[in-house]
C-alpha atoms as a PDB file:
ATOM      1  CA  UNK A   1       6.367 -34.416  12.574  1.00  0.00           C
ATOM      2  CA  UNK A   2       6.830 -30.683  11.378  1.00  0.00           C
ATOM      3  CA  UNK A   3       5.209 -28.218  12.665  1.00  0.00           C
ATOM      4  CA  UNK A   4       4.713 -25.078  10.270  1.00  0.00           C
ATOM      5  CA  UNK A   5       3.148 -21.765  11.327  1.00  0.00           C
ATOM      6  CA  UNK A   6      -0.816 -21.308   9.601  1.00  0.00           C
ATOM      7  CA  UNK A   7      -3.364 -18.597  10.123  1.00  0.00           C
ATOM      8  CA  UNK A   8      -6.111 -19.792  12.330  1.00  0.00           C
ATOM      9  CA  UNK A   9      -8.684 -20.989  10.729  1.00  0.00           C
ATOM     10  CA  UNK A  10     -11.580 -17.907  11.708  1.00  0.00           C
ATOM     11  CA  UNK A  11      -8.408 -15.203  10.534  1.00  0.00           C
ATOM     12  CA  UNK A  12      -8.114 -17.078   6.947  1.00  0.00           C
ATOM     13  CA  UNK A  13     -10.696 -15.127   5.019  1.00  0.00           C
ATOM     14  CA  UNK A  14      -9.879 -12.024   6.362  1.00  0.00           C
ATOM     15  CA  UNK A  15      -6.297 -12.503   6.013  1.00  0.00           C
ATOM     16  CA  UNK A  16      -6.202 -13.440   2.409  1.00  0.00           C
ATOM     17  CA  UNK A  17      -8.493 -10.820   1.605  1.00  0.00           C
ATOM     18  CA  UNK A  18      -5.360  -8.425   3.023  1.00  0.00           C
ATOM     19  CA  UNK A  19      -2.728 -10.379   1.389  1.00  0.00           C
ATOM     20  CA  UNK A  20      -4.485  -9.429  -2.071  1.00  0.00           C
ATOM     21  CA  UNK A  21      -5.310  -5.670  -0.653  1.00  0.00           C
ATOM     22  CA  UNK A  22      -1.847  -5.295   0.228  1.00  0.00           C
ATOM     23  CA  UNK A  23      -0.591  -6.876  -3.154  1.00  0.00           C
ATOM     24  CA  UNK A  24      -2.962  -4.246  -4.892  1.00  0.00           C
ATOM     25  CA  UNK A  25      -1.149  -1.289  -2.959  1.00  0.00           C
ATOM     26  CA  UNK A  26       2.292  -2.667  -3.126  1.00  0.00           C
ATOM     27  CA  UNK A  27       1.235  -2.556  -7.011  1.00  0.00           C
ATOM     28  CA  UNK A  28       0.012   1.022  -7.698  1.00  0.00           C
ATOM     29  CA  UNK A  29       3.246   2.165  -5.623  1.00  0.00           C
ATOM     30  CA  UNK A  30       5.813   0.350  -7.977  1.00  0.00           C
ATOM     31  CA  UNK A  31       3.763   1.642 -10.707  1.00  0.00           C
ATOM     32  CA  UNK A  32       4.327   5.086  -9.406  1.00  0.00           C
ATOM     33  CA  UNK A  33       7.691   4.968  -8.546  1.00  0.00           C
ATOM     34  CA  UNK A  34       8.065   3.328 -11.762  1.00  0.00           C
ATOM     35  CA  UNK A  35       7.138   6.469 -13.782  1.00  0.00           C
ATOM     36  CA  UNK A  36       9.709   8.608 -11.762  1.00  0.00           C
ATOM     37  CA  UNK A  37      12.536   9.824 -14.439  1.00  0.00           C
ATOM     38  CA  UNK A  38      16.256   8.635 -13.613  1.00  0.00           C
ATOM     39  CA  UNK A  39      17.760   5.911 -15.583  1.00  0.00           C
ATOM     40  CA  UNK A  40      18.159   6.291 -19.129  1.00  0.00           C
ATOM     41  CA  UNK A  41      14.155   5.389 -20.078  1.00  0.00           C
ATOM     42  CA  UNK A  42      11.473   7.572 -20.429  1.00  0.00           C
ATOM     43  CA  UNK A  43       8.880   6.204 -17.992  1.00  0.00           C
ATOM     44  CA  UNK A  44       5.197   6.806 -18.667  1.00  0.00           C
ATOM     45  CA  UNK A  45       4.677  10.381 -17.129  1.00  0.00           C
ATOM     46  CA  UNK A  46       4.036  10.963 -13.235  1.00  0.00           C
ATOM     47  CA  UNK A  47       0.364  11.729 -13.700  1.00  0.00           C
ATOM     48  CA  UNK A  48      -0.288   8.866 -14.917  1.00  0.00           C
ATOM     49  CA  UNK A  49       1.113   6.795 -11.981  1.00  0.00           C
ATOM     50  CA  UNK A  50      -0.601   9.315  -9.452  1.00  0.00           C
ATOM     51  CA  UNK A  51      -4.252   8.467 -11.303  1.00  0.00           C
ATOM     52  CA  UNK A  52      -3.406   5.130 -11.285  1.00  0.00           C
ATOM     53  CA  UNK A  53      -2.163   4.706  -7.246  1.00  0.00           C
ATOM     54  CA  UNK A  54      -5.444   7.225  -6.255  1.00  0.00           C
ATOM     55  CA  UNK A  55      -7.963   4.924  -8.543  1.00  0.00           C
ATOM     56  CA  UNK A  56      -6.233   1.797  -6.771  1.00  0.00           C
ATOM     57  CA  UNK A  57      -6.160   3.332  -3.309  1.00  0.00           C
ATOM     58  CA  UNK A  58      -9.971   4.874  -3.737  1.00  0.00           C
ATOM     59  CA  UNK A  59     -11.375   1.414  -4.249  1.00  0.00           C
ATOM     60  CA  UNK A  60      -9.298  -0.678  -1.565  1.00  0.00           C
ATOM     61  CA  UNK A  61     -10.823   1.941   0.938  1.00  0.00           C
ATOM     62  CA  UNK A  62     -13.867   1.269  -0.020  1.00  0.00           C
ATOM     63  CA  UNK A  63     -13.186  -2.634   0.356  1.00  0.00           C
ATOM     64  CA  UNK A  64     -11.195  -2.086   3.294  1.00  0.00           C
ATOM     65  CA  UNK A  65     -13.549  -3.831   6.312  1.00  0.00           C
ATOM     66  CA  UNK A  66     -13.543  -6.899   4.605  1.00  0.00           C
ATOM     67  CA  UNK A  67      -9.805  -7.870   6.773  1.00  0.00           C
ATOM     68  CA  UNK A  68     -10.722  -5.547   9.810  1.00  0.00           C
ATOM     69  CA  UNK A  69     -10.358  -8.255  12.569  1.00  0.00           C
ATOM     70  CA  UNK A  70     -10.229  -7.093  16.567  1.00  0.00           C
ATOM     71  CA  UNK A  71      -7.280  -8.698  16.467  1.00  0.00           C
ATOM     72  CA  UNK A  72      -5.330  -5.988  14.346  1.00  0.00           C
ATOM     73  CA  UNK A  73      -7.423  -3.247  14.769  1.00  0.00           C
ATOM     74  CA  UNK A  74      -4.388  -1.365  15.666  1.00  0.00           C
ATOM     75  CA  UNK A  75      -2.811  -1.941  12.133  1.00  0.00           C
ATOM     76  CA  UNK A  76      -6.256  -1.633   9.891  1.00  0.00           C
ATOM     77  CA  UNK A  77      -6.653   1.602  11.086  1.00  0.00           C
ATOM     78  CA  UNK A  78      -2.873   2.662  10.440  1.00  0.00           C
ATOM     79  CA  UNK A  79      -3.929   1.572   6.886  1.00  0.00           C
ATOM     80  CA  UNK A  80      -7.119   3.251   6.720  1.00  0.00           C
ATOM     81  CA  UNK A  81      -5.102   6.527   7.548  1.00  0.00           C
ATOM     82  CA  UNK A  82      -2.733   5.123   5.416  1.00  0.00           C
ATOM     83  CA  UNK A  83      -5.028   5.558   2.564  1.00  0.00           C
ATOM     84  CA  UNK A  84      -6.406   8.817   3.341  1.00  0.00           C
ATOM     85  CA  UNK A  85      -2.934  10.289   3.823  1.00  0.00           C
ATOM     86  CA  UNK A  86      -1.614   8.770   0.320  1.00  0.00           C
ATOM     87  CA  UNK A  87      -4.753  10.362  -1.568  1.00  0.00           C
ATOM     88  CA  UNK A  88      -4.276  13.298   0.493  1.00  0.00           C
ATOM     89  CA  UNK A  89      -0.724  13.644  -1.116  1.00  0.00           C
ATOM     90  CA  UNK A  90      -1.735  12.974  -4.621  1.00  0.00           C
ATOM     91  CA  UNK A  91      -3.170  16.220  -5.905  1.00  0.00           C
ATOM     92  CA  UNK A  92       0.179  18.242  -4.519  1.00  0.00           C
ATOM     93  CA  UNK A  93       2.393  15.435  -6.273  1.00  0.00           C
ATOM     94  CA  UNK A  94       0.574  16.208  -9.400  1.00  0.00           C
ATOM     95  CA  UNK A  95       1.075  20.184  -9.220  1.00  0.00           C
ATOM     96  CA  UNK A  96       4.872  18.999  -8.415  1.00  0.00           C
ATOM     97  CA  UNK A  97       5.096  16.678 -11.592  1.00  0.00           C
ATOM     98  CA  UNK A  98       3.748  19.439 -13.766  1.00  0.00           C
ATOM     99  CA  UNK A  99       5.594  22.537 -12.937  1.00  0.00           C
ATOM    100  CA  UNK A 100       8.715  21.111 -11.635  1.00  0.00           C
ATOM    101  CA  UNK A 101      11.603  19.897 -13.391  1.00  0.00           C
ATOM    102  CA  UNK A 102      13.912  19.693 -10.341  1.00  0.00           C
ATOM    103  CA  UNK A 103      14.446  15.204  -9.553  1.00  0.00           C
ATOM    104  CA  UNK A 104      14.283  16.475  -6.017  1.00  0.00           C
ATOM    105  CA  UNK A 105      10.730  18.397  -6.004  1.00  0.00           C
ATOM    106  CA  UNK A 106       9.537  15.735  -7.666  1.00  0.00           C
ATOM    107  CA  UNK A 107      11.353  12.463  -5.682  1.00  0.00           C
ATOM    108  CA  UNK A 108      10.015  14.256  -2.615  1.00  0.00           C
ATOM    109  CA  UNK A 109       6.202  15.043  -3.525  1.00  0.00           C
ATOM    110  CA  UNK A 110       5.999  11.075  -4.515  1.00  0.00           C
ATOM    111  CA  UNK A 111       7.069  10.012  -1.767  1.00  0.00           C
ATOM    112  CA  UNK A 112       4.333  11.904   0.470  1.00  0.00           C
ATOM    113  CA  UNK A 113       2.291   9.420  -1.660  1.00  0.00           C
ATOM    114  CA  UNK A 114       4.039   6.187  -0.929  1.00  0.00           C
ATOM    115  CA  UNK A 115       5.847   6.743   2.508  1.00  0.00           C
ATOM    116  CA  UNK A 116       2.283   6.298   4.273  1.00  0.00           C
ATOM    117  CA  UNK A 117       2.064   3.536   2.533  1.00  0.00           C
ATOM    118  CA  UNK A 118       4.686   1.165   4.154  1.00  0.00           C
ATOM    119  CA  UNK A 119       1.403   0.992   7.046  1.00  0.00           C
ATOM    120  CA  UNK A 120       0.755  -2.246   4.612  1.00  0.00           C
ATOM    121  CA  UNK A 121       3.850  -3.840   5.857  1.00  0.00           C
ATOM    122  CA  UNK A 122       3.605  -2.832   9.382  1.00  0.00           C
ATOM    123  CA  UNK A 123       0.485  -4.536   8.607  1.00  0.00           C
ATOM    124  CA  UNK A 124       1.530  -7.919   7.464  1.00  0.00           C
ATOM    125  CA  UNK A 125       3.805  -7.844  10.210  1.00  0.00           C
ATOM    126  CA  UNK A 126       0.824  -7.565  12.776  1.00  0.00           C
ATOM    127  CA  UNK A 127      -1.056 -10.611  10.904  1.00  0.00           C
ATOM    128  CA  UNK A 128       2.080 -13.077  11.014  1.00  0.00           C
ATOM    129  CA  UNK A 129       2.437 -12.830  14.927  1.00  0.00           C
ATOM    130  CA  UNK A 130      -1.013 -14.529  14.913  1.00  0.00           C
ATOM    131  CA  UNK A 131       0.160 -17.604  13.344  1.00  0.00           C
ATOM    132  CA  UNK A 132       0.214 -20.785  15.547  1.00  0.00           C
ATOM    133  CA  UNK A 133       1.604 -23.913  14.961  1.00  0.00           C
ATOM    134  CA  UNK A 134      -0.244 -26.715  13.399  1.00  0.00           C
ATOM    135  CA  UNK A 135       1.108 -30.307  12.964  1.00  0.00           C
ATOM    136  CA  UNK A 136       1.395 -30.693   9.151  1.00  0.00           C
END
């Protein structure tokens, strides 16, 4: 008989409804980070990515609640701050991507957008410990 790890059954709704928030965020950031210049590509320009990660990240905050559980309180808040913290960033960013040319400026003023954003992971992290075995 195996016995595999599953959400319990009250968590699943909220649970998959942060699996595709998370999915969402972990999106909009490799969008971002996509549009950052090194290689030998010209990626689509850094505004873009910043409209596109604050568009994203406005609308998951406002669909947030729909995974806050008691049981990770701890870690939906962390990505509620998360959120504010990466929109915070944006506008600066976008000052940065226009009058900058330096890699560096720029490299650094993204990633006051993303860097708040690893709270998602922490996150997942938080949901997996409530797994419990279930005979399959």
């Amino acid at each position: 008989m195996l016995r595999r790890k599953q959400m319990p059954e009250a968590l699943r709704p909220a649970w998959t409804h942060f699996v595709m928030q998370a999915e969402r965020v972990e999106a909009a950031r490799q969008a971002l980070l996509g549009c950052l210049p090194v290689g030998r590509v010209d990626p689509a320009p850094v505004p873009v990515g910043l409209d596109l990660v604050r568009d994203e990240l406005k609308a998951i905050g406002q669909e947030l609640d729909v995974w806050r559980v008691t049981e990770i309180e701890q870690a939906w808040q962390r990505c509620r701050t998360a959120i504010e913290e990466s929109l915070g960033a944006v506008e600066e960013a976008r000052r940065v991507a226009e009058i900058s040319g330096e890699l560096e400026e720029l490299l650094e003023a993204v990633g006051d957008v993303t860097e708040p954003l690893d709270a998602w992971a922490d996150a997942e992290r938080s949901w997996l410990v409530l797994r419990t075995r279930r005979s399959s």
